[in-house]
C-alpha atoms as a PDB file:
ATOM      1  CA  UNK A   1       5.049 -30.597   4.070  1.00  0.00           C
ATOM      2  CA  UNK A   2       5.569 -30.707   0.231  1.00  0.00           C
ATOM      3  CA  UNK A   3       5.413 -34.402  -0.723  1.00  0.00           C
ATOM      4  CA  UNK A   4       8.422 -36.302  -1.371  1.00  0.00           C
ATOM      5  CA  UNK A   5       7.031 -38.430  -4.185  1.00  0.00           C
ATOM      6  CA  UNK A   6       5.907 -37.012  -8.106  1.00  0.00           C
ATOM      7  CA  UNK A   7       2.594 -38.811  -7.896  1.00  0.00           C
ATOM      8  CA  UNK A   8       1.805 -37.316  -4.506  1.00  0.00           C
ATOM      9  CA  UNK A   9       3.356 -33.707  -5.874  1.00  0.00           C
ATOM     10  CA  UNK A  10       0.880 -34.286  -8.704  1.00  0.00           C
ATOM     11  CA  UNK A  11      -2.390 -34.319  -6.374  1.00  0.00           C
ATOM     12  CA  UNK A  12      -1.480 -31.871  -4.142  1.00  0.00           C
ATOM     13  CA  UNK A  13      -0.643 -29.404  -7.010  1.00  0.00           C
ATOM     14  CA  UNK A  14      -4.140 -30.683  -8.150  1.00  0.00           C
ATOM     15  CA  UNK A  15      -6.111 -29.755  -4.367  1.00  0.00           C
ATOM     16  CA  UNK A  16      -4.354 -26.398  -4.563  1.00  0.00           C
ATOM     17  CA  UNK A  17      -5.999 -25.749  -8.484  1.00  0.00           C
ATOM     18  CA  UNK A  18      -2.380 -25.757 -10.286  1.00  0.00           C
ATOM     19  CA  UNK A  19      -2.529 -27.951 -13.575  1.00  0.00           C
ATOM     20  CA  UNK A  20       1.373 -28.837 -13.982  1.00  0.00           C
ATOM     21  CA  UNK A  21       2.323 -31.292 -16.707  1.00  0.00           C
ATOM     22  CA  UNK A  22       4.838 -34.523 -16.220  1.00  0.00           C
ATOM     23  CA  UNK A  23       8.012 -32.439 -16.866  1.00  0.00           C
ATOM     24  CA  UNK A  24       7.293 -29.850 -14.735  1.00  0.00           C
ATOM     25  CA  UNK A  25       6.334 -32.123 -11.973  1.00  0.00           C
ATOM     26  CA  UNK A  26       9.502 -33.516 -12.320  1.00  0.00           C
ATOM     27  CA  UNK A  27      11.376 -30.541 -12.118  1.00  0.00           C
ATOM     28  CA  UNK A  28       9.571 -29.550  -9.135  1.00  0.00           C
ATOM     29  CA  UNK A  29      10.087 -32.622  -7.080  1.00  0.00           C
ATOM     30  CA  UNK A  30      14.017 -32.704  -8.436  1.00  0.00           C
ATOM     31  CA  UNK A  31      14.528 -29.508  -7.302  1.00  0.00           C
ATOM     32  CA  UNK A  32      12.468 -29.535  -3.742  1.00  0.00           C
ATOM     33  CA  UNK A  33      14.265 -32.613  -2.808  1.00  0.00           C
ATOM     34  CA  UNK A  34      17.810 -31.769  -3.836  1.00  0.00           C
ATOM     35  CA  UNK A  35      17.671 -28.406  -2.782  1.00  0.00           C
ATOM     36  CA  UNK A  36      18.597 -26.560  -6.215  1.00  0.00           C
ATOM     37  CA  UNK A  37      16.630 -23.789  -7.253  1.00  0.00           C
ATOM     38  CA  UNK A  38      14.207 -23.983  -9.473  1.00  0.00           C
ATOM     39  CA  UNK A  39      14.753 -22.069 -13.007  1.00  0.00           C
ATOM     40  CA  UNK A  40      11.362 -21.183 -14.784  1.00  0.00           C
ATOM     41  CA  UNK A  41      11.286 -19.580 -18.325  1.00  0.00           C
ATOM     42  CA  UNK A  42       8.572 -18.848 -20.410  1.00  0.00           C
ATOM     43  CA  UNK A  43       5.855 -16.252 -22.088  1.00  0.00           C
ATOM     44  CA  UNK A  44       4.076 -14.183 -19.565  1.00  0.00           C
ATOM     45  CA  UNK A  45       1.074 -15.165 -17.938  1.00  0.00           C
ATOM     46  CA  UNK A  46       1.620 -19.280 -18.041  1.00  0.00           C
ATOM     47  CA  UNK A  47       1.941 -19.561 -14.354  1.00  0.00           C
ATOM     48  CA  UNK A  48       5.950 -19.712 -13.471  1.00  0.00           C
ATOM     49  CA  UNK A  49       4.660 -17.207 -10.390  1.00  0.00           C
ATOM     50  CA  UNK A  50       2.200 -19.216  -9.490  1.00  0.00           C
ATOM     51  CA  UNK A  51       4.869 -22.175  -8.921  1.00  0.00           C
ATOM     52  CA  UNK A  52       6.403 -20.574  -5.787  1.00  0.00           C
ATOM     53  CA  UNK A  53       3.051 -19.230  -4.619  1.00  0.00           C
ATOM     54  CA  UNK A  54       1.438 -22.672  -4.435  1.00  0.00           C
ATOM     55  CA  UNK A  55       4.823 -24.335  -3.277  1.00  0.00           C
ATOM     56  CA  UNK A  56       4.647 -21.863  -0.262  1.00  0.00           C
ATOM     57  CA  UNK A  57       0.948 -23.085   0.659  1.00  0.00           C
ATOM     58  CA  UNK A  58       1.640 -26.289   0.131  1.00  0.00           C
ATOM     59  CA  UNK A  59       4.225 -26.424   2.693  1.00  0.00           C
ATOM     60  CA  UNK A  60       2.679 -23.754   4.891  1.00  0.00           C
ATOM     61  CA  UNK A  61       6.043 -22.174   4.439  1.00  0.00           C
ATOM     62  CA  UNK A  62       6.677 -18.128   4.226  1.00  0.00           C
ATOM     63  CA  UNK A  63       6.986 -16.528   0.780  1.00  0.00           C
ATOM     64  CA  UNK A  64       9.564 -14.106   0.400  1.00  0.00           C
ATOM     65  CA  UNK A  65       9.255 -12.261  -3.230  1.00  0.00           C
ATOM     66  CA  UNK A  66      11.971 -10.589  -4.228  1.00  0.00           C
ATOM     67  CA  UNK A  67      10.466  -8.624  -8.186  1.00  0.00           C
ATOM     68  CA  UNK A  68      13.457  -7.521  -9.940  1.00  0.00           C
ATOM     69  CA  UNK A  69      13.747  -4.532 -11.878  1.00  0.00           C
ATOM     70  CA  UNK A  70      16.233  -2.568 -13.920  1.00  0.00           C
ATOM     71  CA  UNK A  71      18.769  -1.001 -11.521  1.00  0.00           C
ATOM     72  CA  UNK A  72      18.353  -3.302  -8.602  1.00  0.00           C
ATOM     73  CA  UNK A  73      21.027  -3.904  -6.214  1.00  0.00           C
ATOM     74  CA  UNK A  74      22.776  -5.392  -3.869  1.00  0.00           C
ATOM     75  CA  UNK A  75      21.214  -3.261  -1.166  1.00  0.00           C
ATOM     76  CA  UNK A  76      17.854  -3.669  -1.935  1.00  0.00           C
ATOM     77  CA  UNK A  77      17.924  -7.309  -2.243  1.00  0.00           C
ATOM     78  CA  UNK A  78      20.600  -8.292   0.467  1.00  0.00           C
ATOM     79  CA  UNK A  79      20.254  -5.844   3.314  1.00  0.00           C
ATOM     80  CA  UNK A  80      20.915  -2.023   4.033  1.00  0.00           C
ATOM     81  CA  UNK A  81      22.328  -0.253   7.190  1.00  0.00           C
ATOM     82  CA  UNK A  82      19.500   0.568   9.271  1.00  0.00           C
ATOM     83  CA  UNK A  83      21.120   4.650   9.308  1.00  0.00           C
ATOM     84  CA  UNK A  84      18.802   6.330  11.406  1.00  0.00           C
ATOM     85  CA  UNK A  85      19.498   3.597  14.718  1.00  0.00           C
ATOM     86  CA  UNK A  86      23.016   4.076  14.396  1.00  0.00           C
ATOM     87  CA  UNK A  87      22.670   7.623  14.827  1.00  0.00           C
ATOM     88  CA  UNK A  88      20.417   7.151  17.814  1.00  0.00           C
ATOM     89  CA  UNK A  89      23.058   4.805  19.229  1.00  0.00           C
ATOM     90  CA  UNK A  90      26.243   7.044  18.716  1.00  0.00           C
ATOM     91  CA  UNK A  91      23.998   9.786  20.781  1.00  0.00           C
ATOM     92  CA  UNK A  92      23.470   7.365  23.398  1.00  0.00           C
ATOM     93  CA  UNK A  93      27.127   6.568  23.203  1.00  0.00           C
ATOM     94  CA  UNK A  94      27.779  10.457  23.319  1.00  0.00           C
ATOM     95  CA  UNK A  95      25.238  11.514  26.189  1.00  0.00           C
ATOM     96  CA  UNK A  96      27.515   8.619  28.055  1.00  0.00           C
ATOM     97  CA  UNK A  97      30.354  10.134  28.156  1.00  0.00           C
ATOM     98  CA  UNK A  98      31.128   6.543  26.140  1.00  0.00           C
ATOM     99  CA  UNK A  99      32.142   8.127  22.457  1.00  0.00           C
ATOM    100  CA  UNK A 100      35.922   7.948  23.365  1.00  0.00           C
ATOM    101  CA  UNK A 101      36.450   4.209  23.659  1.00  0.00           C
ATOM    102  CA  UNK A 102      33.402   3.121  21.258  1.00  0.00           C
ATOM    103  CA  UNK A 103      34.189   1.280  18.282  1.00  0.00           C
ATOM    104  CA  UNK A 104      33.221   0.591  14.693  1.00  0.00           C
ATOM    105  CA  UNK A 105      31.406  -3.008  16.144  1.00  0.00           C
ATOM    106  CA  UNK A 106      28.952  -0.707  18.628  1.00  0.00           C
ATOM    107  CA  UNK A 107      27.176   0.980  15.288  1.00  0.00           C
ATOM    108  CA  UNK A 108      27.579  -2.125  12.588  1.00  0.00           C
ATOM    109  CA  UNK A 109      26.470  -5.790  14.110  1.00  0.00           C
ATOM    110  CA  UNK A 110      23.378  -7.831  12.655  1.00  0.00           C
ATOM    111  CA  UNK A 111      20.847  -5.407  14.893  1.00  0.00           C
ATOM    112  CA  UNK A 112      21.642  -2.849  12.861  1.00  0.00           C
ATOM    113  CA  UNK A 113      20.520  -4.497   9.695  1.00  0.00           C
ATOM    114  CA  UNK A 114      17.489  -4.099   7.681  1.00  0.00           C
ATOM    115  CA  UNK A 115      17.196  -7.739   5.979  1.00  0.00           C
ATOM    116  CA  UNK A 116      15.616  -7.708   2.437  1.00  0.00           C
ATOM    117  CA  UNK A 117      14.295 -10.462   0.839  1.00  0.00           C
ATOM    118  CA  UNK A 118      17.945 -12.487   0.100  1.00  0.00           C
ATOM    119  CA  UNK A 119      19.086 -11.787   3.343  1.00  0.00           C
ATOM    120  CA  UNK A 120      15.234 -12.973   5.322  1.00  0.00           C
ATOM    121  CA  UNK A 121      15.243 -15.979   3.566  1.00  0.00           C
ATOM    122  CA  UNK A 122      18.466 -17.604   4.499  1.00  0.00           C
ATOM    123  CA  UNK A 123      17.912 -16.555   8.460  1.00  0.00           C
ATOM    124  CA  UNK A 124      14.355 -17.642   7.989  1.00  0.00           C
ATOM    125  CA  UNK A 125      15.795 -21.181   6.954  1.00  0.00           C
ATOM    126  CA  UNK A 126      16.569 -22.373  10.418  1.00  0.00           C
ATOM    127  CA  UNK A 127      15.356 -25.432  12.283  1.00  0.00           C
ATOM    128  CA  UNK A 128      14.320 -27.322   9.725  1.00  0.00           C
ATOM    129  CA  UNK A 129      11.678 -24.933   8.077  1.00  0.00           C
ATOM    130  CA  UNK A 130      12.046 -23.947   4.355  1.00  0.00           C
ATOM    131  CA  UNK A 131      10.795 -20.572   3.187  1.00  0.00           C
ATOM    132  CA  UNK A 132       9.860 -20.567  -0.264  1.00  0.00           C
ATOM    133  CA  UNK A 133      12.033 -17.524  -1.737  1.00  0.00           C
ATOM    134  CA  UNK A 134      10.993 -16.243  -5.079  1.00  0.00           C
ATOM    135  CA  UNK A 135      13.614 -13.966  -7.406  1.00  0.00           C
ATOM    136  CA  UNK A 136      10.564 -12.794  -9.667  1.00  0.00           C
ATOM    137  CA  UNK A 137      11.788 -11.887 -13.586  1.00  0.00           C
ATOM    138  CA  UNK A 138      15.364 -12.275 -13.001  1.00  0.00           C
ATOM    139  CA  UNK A 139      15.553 -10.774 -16.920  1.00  0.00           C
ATOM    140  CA  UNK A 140      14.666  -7.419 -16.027  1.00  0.00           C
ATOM    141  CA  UNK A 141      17.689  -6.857 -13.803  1.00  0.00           C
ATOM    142  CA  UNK A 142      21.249  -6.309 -14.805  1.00  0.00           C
ATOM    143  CA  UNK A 143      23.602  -8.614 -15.346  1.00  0.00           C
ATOM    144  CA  UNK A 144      25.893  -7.492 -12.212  1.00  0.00           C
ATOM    145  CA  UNK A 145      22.809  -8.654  -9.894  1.00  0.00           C
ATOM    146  CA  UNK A 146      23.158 -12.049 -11.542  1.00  0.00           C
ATOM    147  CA  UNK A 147      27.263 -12.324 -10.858  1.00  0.00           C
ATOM    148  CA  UNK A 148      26.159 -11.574  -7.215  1.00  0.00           C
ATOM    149  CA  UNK A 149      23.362 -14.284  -7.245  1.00  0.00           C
ATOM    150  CA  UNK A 150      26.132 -16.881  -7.902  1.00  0.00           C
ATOM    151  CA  UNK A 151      27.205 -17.264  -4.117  1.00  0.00           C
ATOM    152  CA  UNK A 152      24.005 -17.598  -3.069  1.00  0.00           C
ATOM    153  CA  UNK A 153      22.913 -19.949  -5.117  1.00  0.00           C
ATOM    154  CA  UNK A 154      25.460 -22.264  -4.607  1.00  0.00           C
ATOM    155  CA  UNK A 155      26.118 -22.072  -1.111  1.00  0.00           C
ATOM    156  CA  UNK A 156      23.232 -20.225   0.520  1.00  0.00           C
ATOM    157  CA  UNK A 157      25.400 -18.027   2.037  1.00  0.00           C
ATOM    158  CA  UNK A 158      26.581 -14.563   1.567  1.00  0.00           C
ATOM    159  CA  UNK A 159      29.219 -12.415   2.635  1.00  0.00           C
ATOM    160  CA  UNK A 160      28.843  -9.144   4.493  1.00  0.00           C
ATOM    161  CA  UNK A 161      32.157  -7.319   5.149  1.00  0.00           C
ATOM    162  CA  UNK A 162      31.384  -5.494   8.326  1.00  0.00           C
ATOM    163  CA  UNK A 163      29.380  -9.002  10.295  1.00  0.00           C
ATOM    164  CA  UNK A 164      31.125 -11.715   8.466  1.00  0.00           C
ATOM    165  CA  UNK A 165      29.429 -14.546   6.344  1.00  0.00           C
ATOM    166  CA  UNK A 166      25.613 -15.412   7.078  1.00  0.00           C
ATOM    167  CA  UNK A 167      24.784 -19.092   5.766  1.00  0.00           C
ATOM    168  CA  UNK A 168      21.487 -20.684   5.869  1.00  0.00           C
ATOM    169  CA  UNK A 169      20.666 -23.838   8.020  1.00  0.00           C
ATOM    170  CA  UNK A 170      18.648 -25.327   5.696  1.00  0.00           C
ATOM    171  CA  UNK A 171      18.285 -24.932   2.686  1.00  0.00           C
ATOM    172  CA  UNK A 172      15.200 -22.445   0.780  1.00  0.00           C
ATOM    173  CA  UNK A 173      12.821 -23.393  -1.617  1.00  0.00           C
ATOM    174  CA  UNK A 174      14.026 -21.326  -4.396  1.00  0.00           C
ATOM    175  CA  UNK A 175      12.137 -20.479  -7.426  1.00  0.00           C
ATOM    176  CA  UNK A 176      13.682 -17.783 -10.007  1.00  0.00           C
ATOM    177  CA  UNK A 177      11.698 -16.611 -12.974  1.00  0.00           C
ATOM    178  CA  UNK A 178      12.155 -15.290 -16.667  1.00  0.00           C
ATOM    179  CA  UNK A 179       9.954 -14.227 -19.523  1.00  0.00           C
ATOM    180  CA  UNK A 180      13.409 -14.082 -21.479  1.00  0.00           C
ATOM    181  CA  UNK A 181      13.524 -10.827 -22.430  1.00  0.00           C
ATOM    182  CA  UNK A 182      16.988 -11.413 -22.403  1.00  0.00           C
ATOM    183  CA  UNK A 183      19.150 -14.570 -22.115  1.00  0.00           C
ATOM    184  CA  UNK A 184      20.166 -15.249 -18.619  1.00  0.00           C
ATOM    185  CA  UNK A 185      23.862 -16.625 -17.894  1.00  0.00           C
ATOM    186  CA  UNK A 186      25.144 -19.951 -18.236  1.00  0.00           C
ATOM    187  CA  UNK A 187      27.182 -19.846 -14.620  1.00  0.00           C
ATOM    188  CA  UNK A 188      23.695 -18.922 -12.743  1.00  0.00           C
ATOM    189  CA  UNK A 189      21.951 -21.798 -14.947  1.00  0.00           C
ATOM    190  CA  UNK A 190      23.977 -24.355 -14.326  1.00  0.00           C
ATOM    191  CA  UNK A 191      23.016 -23.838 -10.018  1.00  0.00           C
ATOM    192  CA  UNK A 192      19.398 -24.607 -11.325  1.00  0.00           C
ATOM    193  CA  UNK A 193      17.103 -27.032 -12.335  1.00  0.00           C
ATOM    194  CA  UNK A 194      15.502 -25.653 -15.695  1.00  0.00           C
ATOM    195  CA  UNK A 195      12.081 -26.197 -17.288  1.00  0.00           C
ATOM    196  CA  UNK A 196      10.677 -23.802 -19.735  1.00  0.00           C
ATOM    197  CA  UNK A 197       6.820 -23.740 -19.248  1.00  0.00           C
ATOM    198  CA  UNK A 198       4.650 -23.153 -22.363  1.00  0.00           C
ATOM    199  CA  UNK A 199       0.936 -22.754 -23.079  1.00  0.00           C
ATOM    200  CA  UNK A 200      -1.071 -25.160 -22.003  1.00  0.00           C
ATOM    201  CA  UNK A 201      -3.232 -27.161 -24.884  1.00  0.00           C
ATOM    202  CA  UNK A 202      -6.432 -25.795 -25.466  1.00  0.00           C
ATOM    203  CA  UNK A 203      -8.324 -28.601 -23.476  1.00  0.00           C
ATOM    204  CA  UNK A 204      -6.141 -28.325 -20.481  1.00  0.00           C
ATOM    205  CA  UNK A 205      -6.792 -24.344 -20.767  1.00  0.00           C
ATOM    206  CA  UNK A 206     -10.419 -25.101 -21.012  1.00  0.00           C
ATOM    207  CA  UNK A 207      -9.796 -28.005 -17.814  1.00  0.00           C
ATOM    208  CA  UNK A 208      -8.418 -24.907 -16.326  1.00  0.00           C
ATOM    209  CA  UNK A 209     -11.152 -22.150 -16.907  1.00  0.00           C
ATOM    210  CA  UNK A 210     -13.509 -24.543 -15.502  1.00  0.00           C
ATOM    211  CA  UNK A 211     -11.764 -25.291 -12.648  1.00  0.00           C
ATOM    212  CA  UNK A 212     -10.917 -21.607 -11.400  1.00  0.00           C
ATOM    213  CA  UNK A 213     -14.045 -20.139 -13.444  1.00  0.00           C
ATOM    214  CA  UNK A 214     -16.664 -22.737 -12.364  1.00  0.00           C
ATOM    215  CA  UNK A 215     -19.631 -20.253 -12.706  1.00  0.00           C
ATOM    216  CA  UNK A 216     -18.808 -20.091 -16.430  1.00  0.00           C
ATOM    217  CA  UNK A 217     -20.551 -22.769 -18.329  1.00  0.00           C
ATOM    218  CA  UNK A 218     -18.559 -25.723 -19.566  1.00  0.00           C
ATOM    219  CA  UNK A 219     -19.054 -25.112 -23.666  1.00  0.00           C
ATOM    220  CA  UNK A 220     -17.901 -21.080 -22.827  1.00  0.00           C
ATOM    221  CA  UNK A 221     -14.487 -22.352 -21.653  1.00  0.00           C
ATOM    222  CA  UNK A 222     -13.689 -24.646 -24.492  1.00  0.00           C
ATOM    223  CA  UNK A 223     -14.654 -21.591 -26.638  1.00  0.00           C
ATOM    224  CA  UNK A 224     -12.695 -19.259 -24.863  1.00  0.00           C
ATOM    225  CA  UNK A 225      -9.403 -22.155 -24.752  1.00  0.00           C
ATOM    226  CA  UNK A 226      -9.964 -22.577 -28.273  1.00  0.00           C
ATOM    227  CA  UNK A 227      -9.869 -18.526 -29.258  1.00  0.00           C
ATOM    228  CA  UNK A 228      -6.685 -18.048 -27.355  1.00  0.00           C
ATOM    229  CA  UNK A 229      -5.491 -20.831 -29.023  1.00  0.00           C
ATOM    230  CA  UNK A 230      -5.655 -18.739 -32.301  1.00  0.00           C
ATOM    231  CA  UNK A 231      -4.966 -15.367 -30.981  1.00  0.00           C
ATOM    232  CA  UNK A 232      -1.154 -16.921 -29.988  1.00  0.00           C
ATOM    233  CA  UNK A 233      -0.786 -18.578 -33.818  1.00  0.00           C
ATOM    234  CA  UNK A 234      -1.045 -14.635 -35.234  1.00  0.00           C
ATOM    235  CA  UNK A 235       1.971 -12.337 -35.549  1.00  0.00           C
ATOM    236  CA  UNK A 236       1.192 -10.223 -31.804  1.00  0.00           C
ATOM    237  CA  UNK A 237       3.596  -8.088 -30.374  1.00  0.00           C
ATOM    238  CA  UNK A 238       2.277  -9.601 -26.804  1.00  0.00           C
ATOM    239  CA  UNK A 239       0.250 -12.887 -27.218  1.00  0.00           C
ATOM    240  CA  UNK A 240      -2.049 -13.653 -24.557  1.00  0.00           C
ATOM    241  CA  UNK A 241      -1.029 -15.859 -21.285  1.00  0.00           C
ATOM    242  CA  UNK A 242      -3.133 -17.339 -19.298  1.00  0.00           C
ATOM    243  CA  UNK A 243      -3.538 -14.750 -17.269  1.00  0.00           C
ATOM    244  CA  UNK A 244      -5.267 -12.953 -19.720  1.00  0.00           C
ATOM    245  CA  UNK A 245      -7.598 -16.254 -20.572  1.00  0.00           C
ATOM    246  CA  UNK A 246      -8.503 -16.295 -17.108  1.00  0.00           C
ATOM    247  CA  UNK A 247      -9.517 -12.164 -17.045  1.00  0.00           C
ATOM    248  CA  UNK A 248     -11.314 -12.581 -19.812  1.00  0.00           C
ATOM    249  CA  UNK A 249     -13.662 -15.431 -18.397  1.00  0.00           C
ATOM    250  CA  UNK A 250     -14.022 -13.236 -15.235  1.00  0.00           C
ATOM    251  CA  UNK A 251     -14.938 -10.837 -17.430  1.00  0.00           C
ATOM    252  CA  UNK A 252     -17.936 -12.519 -20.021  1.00  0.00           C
ATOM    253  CA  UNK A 253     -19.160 -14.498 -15.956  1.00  0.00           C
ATOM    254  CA  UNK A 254     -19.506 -10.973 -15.171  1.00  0.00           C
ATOM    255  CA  UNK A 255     -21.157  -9.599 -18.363  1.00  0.00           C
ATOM    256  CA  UNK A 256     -23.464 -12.797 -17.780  1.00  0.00           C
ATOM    257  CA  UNK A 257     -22.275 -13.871 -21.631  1.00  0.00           C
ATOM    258  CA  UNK A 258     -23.877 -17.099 -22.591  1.00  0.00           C
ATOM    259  CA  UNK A 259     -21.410 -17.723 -25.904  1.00  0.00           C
ATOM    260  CA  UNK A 260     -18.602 -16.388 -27.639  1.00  0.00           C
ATOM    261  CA  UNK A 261     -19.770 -14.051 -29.993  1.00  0.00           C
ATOM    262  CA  UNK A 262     -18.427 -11.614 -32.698  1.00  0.00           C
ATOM    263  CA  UNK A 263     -20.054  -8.525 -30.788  1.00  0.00           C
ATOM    264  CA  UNK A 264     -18.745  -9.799 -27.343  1.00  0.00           C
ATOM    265  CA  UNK A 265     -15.202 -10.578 -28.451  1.00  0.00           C
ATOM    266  CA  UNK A 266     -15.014  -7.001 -30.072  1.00  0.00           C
ATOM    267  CA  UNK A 267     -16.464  -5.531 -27.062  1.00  0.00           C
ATOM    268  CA  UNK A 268     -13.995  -7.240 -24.442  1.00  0.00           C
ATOM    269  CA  UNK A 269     -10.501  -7.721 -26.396  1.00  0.00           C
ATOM    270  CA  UNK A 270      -8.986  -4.898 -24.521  1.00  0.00           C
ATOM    271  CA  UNK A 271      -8.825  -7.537 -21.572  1.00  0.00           C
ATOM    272  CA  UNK A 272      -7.230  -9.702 -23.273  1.00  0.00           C
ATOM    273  CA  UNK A 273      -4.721  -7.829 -25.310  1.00  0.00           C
ATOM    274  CA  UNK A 274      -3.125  -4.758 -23.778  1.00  0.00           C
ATOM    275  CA  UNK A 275      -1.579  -2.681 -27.821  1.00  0.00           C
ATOM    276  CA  UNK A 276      -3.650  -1.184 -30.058  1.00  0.00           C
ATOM    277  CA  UNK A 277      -1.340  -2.478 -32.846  1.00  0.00           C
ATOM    278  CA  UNK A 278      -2.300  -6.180 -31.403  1.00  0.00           C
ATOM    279  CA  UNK A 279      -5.976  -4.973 -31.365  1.00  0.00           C
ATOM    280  CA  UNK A 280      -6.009  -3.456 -34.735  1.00  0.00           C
ATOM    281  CA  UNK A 281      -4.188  -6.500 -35.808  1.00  0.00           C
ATOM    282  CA  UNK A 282      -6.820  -8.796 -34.296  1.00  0.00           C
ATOM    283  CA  UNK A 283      -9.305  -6.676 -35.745  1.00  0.00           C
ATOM    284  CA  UNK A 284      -8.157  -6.454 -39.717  1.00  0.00           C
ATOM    285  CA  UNK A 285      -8.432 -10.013 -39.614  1.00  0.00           C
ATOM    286  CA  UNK A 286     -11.250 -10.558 -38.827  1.00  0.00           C
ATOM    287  CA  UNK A 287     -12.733 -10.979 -35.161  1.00  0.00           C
ATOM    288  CA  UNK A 288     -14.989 -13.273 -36.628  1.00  0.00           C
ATOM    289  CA  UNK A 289     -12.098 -16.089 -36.874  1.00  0.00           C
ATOM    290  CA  UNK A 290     -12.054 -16.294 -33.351  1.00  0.00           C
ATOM    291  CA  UNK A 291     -15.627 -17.448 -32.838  1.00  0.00           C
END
């Protein structure tokens, strides 16, 4: 069960290794209790993911990721017509002698559905259990996907012509992310509760390298939290999440680094940044600065 107060959200956010500050906790508990989904914006790599992944564990509750993309529809997200059963059926139908008298309800109830994520995650609300259902970058799909999200995410329901409306019994968890690549509309906002989440402060990123890092020694993560804190002040085409903090600790625990150092930055910065004009960037400036 996800606790129902902030303080107790706060500690089992904490057991589960997610550092969330006050507002976020806030939003969380706002939006678990009064069953609104939950809007995340922000850079990529701080963790909006993560949200839904440890609000599934924490309630021992499916996740159901839905990662939107460019082109995405309603049939990939909703449900699709499971084609090749209805053929099978109009043969049996056929061989029956029963083709005559069928009708357009023998080939197109709910068993011939193929439920995608939408679609699983209001039948998978029933009898009191809450699937956590994640709509993953919401900003990289087109603005017709959004118009369609608006029933859903105000009713839990949705319409299919051929069975009839399908409406959940309780409520999802819903979590829908952005990296605001574009703006998202006001109508879907307005169905949320919104919290943008930005880079944590270079002790809580060092609290946090230390915590999922713990092989790493204690003055390597402050060094490494402090470095990312300057990589994100310079003019990059893709600053660093933390993510990419996190790789990079993986990465000097398993190069057995004992300190940051000039040679060890330069050696490692493709883990950290993914252009060569960031790189070269990084680089003209002086790796140096980072130490």
């Amino acid at each position: 069960m996800i606790p129902d107060t902030v303080e107790k959200l706060d500690q089992r956010l904490d057991d589960l290794d997610y550092f969330a500050d006050e507002s976020l906790l806030v939003a969380i508990h706002i939006a678990v209790q009064l069953g609104r989904p939950l809007f995340l914006e922000g850079e990529a790599g701080v963790g909006k993911t993560e949200v839904a992944k440890v609000l599934a564990a924490m309630g021992e509750a499916e996740l159901i990721r839905l990662q939107c993309y460019e082109g995405l529809d309603v049939g990939q997200a909703l449900y699709e017509w499971d084609y090749a059963r209805q053929m099978m059926a109009i043969r049996l139908l056929e061989a029956r002698g029963e083709g005559a008298t069928a009708t357009p309800d023998d080939i197109m109830s709910r068993d011939y559905l193929i439920a995608r994520p939408l679609l699983r995650a209001l039948e998978a609300s029933s009898g009191g259990h809450r699937p956590v259902l994640l709509i993953d970058e919401l900003d990289r799909a087109d603005e017709e996907f959004e118009a369609f999200l608006l029933e859903l995410l105000s009713d839990f329901q949705v319409t299919i012509p051929e069975i009839g409306t399908i409406k959940a019994e309780t409520r999802p968890i819903v979590v829908l992310t952005s990296n605001r690549t574009r703006e998202i509309h006001d109508a879907l906002k307005r169905r949320c509760v919104y919290h943008w989440i930005d880079y944590p402060t270079p002790a809580r990123e060092a609290e946090i390298i230390t915590r999922k890092v713990p092989q790493l020694e204690g003055g390597l993560a402050v060094s490494l939290a402090e470095a990312m804190r300057r990589l994100r002040e310079m003019e990059l085409f893709k600053p660093p999440g933390v993510a990419e903090t996190l790789d990079w600790a993986e990465s000097l625990r398993l190069l057995q680094a004992g300190k940051l150092t000039v040679s060890t930055i330069d050696s490692t910065i493709g883990v950290v940044l993914k252009y060569k004009d960031d790189i070269d960037l990084v680089r003209s400036a002086g790796v140096e600065t980072l130490v």
